[in-house]
C-alpha atoms as a PDB file:
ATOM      1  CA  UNK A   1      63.825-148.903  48.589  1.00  0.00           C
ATOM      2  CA  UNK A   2      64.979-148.136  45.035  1.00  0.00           C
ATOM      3  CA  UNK A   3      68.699-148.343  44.457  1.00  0.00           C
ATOM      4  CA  UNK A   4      69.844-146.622  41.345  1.00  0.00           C
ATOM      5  CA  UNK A   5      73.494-146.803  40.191  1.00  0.00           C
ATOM      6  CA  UNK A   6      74.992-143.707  37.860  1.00  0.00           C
ATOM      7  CA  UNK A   7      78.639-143.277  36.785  1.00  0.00           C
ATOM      8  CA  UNK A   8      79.754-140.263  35.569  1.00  0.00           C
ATOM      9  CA  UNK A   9      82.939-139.717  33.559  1.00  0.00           C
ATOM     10  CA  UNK A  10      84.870-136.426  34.606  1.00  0.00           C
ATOM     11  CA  UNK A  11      87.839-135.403  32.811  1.00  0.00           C
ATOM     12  CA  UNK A  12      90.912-134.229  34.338  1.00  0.00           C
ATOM     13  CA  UNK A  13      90.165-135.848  38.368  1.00  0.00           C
ATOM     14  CA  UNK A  14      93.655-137.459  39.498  1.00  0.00           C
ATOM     15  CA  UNK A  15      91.500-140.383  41.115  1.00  0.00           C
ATOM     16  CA  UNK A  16      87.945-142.172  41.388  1.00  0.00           C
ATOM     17  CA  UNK A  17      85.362-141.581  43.648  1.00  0.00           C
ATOM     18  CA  UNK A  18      82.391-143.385  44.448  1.00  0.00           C
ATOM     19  CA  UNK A  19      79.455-142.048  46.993  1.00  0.00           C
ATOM     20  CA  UNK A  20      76.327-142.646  48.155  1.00  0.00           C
ATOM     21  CA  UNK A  21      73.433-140.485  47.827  1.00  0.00           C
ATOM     22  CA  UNK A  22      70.569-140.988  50.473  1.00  0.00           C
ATOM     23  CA  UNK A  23      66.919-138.931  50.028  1.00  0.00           C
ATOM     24  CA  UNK A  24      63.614-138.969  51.911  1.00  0.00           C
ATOM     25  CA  UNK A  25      63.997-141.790  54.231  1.00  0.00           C
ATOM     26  CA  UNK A  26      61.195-139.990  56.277  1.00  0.00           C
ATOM     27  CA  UNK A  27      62.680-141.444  59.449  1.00  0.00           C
ATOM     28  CA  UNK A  28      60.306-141.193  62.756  1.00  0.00           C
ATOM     29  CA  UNK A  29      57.270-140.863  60.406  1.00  0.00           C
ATOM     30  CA  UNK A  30      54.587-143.011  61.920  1.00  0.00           C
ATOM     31  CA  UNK A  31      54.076-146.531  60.227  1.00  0.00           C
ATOM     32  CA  UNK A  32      56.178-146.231  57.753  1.00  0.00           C
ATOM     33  CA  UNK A  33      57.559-149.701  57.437  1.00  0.00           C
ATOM     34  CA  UNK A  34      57.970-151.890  54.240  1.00  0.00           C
ATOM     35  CA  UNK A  35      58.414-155.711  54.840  1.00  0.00           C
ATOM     36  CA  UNK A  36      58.411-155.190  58.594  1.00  0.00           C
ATOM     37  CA  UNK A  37      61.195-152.772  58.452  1.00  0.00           C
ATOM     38  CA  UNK A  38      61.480-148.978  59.638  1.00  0.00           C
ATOM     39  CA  UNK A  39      62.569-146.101  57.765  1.00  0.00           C
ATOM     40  CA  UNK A  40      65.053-145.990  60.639  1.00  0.00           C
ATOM     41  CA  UNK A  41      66.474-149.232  60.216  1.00  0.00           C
ATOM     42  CA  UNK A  42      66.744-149.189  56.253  1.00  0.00           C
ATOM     43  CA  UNK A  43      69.148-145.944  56.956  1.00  0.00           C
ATOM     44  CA  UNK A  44      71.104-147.361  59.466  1.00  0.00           C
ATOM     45  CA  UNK A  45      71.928-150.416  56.962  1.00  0.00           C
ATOM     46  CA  UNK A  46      72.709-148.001  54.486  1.00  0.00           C
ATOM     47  CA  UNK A  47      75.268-145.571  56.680  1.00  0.00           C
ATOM     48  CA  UNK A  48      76.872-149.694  57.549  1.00  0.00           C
ATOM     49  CA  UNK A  49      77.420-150.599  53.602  1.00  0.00           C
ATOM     50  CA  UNK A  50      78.369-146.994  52.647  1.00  0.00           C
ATOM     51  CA  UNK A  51      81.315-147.785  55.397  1.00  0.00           C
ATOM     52  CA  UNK A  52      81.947-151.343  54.221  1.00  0.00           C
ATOM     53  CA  UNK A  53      82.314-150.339  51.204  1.00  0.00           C
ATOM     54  CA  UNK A  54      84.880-147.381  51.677  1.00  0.00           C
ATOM     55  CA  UNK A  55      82.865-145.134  49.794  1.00  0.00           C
ATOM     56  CA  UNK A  56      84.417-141.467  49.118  1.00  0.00           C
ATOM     57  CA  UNK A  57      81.607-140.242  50.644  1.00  0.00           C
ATOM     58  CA  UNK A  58      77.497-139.570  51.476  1.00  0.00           C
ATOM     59  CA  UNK A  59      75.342-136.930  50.442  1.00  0.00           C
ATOM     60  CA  UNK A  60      72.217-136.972  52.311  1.00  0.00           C
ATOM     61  CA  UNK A  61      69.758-134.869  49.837  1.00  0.00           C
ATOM     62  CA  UNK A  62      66.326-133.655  51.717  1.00  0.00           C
ATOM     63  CA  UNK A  63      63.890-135.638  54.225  1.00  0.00           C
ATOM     64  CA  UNK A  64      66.277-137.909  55.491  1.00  0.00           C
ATOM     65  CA  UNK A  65      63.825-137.027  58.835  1.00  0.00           C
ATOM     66  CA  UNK A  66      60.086-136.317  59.000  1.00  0.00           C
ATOM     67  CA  UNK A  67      60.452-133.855  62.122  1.00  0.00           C
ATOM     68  CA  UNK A  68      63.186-132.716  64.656  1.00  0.00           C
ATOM     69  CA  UNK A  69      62.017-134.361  66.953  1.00  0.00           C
ATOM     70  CA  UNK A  70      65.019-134.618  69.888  1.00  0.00           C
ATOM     71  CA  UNK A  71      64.258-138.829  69.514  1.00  0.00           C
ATOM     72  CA  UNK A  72      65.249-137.856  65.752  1.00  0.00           C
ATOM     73  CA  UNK A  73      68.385-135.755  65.829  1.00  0.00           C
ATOM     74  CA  UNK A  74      69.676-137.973  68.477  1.00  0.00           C
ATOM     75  CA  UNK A  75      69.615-140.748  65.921  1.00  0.00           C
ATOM     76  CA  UNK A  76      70.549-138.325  63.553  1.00  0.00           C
ATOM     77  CA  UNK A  77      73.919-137.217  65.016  1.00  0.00           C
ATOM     78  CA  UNK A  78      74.275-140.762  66.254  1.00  0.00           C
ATOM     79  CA  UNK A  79      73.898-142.276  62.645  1.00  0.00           C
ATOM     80  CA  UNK A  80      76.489-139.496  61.246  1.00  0.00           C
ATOM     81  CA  UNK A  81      79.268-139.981  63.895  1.00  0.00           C
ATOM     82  CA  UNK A  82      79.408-143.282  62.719  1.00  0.00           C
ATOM     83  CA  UNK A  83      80.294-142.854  59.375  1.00  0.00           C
ATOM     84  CA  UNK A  84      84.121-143.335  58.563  1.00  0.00           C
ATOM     85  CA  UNK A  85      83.790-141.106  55.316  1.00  0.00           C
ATOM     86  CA  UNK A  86      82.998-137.703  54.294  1.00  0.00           C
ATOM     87  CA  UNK A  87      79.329-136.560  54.560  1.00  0.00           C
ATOM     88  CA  UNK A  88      77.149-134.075  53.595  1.00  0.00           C
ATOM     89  CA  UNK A  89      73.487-132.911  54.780  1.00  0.00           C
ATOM     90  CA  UNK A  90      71.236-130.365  52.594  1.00  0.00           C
ATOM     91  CA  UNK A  91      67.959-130.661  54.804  1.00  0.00           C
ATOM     92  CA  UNK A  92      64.251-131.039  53.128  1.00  0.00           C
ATOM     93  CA  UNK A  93      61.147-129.776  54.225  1.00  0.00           C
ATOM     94  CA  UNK A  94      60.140-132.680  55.818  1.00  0.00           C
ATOM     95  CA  UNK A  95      62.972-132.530  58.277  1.00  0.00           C
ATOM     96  CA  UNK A  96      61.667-129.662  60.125  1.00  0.00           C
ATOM     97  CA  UNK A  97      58.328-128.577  59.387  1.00  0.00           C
ATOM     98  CA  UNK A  98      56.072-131.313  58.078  1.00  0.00           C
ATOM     99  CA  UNK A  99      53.144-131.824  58.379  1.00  0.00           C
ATOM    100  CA  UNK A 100      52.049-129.705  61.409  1.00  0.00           C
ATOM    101  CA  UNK A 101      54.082-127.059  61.287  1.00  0.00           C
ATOM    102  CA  UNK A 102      54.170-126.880  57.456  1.00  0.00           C
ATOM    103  CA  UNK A 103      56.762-123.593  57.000  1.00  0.00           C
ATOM    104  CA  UNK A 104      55.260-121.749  60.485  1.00  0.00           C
ATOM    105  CA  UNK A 105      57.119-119.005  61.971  1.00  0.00           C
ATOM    106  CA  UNK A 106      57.234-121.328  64.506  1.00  0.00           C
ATOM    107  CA  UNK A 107      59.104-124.003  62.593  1.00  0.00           C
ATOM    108  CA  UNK A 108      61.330-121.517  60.848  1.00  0.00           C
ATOM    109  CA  UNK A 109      62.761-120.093  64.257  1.00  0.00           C
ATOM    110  CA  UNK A 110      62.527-123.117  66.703  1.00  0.00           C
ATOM    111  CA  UNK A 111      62.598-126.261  64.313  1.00  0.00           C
ATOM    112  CA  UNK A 112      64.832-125.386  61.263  1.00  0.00           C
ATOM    113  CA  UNK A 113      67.836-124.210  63.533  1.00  0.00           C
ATOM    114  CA  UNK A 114      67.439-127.551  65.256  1.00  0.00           C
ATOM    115  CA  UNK A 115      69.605-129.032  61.711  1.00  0.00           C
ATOM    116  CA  UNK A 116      72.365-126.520  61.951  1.00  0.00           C
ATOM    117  CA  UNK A 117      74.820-129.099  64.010  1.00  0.00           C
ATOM    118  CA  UNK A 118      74.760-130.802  60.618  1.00  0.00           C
ATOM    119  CA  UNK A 119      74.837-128.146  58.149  1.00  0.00           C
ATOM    120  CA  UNK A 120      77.329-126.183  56.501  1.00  0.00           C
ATOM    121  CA  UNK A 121      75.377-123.209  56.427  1.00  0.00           C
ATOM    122  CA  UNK A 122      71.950-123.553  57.020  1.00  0.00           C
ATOM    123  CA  UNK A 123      70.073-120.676  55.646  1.00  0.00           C
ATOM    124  CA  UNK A 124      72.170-120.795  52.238  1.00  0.00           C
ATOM    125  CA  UNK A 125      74.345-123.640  50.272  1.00  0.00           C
ATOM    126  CA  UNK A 126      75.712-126.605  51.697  1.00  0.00           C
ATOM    127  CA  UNK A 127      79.033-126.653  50.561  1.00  0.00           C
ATOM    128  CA  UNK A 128      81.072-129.814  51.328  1.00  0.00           C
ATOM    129  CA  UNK A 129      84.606-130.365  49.151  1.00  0.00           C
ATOM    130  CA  UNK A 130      85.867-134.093  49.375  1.00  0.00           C
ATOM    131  CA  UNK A 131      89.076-135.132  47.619  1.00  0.00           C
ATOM    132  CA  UNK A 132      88.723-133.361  44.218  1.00  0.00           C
ATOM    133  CA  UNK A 133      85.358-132.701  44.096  1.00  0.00           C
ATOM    134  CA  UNK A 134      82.914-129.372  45.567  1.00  0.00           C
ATOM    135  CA  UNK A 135      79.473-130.841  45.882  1.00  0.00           C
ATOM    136  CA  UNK A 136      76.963-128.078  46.703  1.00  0.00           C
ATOM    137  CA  UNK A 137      73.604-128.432  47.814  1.00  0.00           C
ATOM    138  CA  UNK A 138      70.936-125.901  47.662  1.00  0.00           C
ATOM    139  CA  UNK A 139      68.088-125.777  50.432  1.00  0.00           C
ATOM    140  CA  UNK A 140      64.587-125.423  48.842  1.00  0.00           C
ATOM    141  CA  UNK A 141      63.245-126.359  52.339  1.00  0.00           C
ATOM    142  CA  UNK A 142      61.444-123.401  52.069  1.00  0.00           C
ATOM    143  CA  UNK A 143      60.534-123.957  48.357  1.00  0.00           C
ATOM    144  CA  UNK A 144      62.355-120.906  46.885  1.00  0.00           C
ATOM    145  CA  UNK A 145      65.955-120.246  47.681  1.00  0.00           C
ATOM    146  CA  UNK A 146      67.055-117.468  50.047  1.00  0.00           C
ATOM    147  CA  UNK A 147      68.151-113.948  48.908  1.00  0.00           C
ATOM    148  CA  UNK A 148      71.574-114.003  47.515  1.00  0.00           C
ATOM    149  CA  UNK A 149      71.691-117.713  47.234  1.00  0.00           C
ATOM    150  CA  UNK A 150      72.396-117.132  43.215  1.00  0.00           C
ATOM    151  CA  UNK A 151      75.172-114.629  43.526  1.00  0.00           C
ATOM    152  CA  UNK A 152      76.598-117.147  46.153  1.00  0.00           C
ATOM    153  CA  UNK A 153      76.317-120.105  43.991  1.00  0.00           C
ATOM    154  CA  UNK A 154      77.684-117.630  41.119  1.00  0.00           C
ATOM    155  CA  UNK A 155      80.864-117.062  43.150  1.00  0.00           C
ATOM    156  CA  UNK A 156      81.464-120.564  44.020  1.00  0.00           C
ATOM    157  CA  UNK A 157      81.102-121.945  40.266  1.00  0.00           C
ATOM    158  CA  UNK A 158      83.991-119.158  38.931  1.00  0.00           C
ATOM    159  CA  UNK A 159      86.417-120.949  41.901  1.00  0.00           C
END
């Protein structure tokens, strides 16, 4: 696990904020372990020190699974109830249609809805304002961005 500290200077925010940004854990991908520990487990201790320490927030950015499976999005919705802060989810290809069912019509009408319980809107931008700030995620699940996803993004920025 690499751990990479940024702080950014934004003029004219009434307060601090400090958040933690989580990407391709891959959890429930077979044998994916480092030093005898899961993908699984590594997330869980990272949802328990992003509540210790009373972050603003998480942003979970892309193939934080590596399938819906219902095992998956139990521990999924699970993980996220348990967070005491803010949160945001912009799903990655691996979370619903990797490897098997690699951008199927299958996997775009059974498996990608599967994320919408934690999405702001699913087939767009994930929009999530905390405190201050707008954070918007765009989903390139399907590696190039739905129609109107530009003139959306557009509208947001002039707000």
């Amino acid at each position: 696990m690499r751990i990479n500290r940024k702080e950014l200077t934004i003029s004219g925010l009434q307060k601090s904020y400090r958040f933690l940004q989580i990407a391709d854990t891959h959890v429930g991908r077979a044998g994916l372990t480092r030093n005898g520990i899961t993908s699984a487990e590594r997330l869980e201790e990272l949802i328990r020190c992003a509540d210790r320490a009373k972050l603003s927030g998480v942003l979970l950015t892309g193939d934080i699974l590596d399938d819906p499976s219902e095992e998956n999005l139990e521990f999924l919705e699970t993980l996220l109830n348990s967070l005491s802060v803010p949160w945001m989810y912009v799903p990655g290809n691996h979370d619903w249609s990797y490897p098997e069912n690699y951008h199927t019509a299958y996997a775009i009408k059974e498996l990608r809805p599967l994320l919408r319980p934690f999405c702001c809107d699913p087939e767009q931008l994930q929009i999530k304002r905390i405190g201050e700030l707008i954070f918007v995620g765009t989903d390139n699940s399907m590696d190039m961005y739905p129609r109107g996803t530009a003139k959306q993004l557009q509208e947001i920025l002039r707000n």
